[in-house]
C-alpha atoms as a PDB file:
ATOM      1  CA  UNK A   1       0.000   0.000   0.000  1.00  0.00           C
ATOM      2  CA  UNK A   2       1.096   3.232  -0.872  1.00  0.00           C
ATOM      3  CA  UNK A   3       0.124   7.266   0.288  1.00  0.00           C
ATOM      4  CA  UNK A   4       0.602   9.823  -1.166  1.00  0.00           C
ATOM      5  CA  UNK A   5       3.049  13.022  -0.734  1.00  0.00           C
ATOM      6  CA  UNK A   6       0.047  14.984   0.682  1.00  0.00           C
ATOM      7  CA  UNK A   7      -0.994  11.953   3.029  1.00  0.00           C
ATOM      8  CA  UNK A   8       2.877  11.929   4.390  1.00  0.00           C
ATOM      9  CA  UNK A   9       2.477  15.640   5.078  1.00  0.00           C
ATOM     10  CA  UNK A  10      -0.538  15.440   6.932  1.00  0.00           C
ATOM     11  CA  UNK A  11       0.452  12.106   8.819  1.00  0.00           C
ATOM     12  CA  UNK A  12       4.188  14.106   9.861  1.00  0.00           C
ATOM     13  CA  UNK A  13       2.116  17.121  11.001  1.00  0.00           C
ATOM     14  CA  UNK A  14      -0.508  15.428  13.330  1.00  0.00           C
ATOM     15  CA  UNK A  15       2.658  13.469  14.749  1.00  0.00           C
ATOM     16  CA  UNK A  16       4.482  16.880  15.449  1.00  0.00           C
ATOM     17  CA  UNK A  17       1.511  18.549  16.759  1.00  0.00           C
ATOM     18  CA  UNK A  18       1.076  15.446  19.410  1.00  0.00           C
ATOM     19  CA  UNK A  19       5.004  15.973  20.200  1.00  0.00           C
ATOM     20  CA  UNK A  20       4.341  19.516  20.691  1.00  0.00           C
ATOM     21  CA  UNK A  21       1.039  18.674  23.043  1.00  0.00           C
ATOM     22  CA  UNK A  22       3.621  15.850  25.034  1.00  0.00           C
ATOM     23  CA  UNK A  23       6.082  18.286  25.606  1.00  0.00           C
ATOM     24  CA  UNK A  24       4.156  21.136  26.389  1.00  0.00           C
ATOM     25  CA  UNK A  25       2.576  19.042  29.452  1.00  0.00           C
ATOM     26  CA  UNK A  26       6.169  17.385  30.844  1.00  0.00           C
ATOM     27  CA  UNK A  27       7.641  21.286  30.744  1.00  0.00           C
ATOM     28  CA  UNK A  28       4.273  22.505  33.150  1.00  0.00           C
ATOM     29  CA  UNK A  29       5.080  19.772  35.346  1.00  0.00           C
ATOM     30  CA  UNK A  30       9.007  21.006  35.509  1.00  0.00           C
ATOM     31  CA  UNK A  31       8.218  24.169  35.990  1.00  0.00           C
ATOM     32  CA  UNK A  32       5.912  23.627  38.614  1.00  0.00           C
ATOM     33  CA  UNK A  33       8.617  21.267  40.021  1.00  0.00           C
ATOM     34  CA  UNK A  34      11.283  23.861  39.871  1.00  0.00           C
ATOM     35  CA  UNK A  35       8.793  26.662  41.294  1.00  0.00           C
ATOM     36  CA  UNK A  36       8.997  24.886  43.837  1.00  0.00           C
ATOM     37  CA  UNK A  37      12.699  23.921  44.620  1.00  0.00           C
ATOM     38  CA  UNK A  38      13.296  27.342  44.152  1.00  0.00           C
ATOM     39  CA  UNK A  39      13.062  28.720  47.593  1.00  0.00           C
ATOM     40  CA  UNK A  40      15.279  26.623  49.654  1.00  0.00           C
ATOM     41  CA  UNK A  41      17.505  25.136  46.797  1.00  0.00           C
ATOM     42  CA  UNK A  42      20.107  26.156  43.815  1.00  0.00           C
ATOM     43  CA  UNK A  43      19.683  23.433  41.912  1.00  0.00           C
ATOM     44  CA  UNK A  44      17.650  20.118  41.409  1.00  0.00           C
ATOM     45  CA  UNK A  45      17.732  16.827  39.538  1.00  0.00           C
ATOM     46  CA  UNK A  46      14.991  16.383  37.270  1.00  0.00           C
ATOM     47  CA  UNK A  47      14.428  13.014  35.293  1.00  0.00           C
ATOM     48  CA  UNK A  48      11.667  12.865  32.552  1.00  0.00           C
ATOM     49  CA  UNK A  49       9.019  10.217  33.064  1.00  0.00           C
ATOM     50  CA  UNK A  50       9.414   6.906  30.692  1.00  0.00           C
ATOM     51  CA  UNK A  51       5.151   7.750  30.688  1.00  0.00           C
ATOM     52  CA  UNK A  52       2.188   9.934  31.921  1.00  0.00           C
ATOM     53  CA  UNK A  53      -1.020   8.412  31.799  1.00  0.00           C
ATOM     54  CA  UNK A  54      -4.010  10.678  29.572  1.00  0.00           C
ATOM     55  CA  UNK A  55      -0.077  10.937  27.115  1.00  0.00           C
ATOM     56  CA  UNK A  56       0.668   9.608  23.982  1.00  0.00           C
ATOM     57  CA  UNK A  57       3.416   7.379  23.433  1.00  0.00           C
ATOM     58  CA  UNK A  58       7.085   9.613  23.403  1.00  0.00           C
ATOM     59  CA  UNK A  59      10.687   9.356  23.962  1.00  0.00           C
ATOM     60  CA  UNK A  60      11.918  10.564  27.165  1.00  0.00           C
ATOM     61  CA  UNK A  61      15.117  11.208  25.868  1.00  0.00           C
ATOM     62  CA  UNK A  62      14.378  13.605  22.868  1.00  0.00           C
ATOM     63  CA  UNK A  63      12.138  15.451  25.458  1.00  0.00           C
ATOM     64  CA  UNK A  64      14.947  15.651  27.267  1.00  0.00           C
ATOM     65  CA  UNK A  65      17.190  17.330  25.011  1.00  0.00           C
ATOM     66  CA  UNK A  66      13.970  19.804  23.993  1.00  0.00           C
ATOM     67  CA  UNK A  67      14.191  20.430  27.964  1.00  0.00           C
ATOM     68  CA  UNK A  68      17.436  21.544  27.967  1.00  0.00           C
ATOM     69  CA  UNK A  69      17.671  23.432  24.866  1.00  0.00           C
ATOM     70  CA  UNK A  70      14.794  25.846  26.547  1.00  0.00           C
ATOM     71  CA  UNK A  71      15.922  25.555  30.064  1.00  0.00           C
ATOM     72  CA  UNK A  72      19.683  27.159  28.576  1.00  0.00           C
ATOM     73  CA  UNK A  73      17.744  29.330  26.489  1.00  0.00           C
ATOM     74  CA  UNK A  74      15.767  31.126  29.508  1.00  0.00           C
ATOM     75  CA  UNK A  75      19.354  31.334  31.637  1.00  0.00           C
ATOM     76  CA  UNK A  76      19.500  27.966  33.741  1.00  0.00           C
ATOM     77  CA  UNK A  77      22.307  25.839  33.917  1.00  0.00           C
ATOM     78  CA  UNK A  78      21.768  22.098  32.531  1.00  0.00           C
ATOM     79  CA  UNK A  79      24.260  19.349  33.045  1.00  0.00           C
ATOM     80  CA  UNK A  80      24.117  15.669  32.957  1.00  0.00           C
ATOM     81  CA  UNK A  81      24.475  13.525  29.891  1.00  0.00           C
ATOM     82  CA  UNK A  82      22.849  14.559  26.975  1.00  0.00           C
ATOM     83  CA  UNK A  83      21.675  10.807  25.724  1.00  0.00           C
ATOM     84  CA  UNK A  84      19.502  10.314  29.232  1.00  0.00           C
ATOM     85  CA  UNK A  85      16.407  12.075  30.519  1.00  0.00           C
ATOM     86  CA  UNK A  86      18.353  12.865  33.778  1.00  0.00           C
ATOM     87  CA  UNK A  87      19.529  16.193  33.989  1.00  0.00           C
ATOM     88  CA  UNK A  88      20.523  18.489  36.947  1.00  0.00           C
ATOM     89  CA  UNK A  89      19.209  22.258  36.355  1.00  0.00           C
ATOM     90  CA  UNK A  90      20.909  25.076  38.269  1.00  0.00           C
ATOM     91  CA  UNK A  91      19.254  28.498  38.695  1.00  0.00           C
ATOM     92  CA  UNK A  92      21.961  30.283  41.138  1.00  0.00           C
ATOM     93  CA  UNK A  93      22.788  33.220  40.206  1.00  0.00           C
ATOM     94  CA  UNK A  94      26.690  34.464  40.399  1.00  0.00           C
ATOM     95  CA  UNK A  95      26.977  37.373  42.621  1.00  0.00           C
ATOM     96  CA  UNK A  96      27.319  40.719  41.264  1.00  0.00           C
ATOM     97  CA  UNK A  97      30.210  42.992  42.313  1.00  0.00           C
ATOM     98  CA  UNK A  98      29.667  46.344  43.173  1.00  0.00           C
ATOM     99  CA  UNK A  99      30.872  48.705  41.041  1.00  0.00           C
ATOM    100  CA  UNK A 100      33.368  51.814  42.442  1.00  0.00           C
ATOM    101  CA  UNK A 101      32.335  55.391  41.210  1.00  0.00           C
ATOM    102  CA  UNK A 102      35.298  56.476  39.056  1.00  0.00           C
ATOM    103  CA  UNK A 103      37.879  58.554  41.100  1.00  0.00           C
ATOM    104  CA  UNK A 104      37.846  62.148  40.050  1.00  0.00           C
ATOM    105  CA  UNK A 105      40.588  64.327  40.144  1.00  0.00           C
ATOM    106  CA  UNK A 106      41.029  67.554  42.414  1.00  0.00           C
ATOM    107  CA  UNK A 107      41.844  69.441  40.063  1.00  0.00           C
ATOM    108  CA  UNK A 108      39.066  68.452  37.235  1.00  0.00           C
ATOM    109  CA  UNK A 109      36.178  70.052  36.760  1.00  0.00           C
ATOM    110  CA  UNK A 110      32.958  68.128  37.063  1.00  0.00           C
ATOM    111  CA  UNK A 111      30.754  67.673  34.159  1.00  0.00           C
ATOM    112  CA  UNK A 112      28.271  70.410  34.191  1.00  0.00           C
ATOM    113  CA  UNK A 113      31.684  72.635  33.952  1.00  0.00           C
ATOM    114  CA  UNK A 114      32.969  71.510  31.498  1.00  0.00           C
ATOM    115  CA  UNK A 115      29.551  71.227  29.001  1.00  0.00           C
ATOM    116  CA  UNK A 116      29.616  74.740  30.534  1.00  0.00           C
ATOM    117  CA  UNK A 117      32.888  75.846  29.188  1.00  0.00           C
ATOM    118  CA  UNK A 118      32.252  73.856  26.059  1.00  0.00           C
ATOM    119  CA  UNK A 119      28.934  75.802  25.529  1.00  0.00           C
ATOM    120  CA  UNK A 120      31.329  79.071  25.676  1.00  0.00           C
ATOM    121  CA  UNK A 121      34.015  77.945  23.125  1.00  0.00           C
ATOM    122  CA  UNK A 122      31.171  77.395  21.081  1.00  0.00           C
ATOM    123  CA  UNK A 123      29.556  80.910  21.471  1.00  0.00           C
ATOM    124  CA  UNK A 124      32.931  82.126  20.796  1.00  0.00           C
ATOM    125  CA  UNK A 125      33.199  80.820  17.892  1.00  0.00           C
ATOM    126  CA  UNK A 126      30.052  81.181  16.322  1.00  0.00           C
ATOM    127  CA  UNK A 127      30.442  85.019  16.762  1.00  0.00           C
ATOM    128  CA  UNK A 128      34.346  85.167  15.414  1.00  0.00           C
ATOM    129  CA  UNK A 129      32.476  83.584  12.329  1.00  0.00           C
ATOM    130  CA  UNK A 130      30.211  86.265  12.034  1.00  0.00           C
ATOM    131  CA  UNK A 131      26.878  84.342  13.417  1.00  0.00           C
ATOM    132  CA  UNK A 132      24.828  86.559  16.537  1.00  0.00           C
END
């Protein structure tokens, strides 16, 4: 039995449209999961379920992968081998150093006197040229 070119289409599109449905419900239930782990913890292991009942058929492994392509995408850290649907996810942030206002000079002027004196130069200018 043979289909047709149109037939394939249609048959490839339901099948990404159920992988899309799949994945869409395992990344609620990580987020929910990681919602939570977020107030005491930095980090948490997270391992996609071989099935969820009311769930098509799907391969934990290439939702995996999905997982952690959006999880690095929105800032986390992922590590763990990339061929298993364990992964450890890491949301701690580095801390920021605080940045030193630049030392000024004694002797400088600050910046309002010196747009000031620019301002002049310019006026000077202007009338050597002729403008009023």
């Amino acid at each position: 039995m043979s289909i047709s070119v149109e037939t394939a289409r249609i048959i490839r599109s339901r099948r990404r449209d159920a992988e899309n449905v799949v994945f869409e419900r395992l990344w609620e239930n990580l987020d929910a999961q990681i919602r939570i782990a977020a107030g005491p913890k930095d980090d948490m292991v997270y391992r996609v379920p071989m099935y969820k009942f009311g769930l098509p058929r799907y391969d934990p492994v290439k939702v995996a992968k999905r997982m952690r392509v959006r999880l690095r995408n929105r800032g986390f850290k992922v590590s763990g081998d990339e061929d298993t649907p364990t992964m450890r996810i890491s949301w701690k942030r580095p801390k920021k150093k605080k940045k030193e206002p630049p030392i000024r000079k004694r002797s400088a002027t600050t910046p309002a006197l010196a747009a000031l004196s620019s301002m002049r130069r310019q006026v000077e200018i202007n009338k050597s040229l002729g403008y009023d």
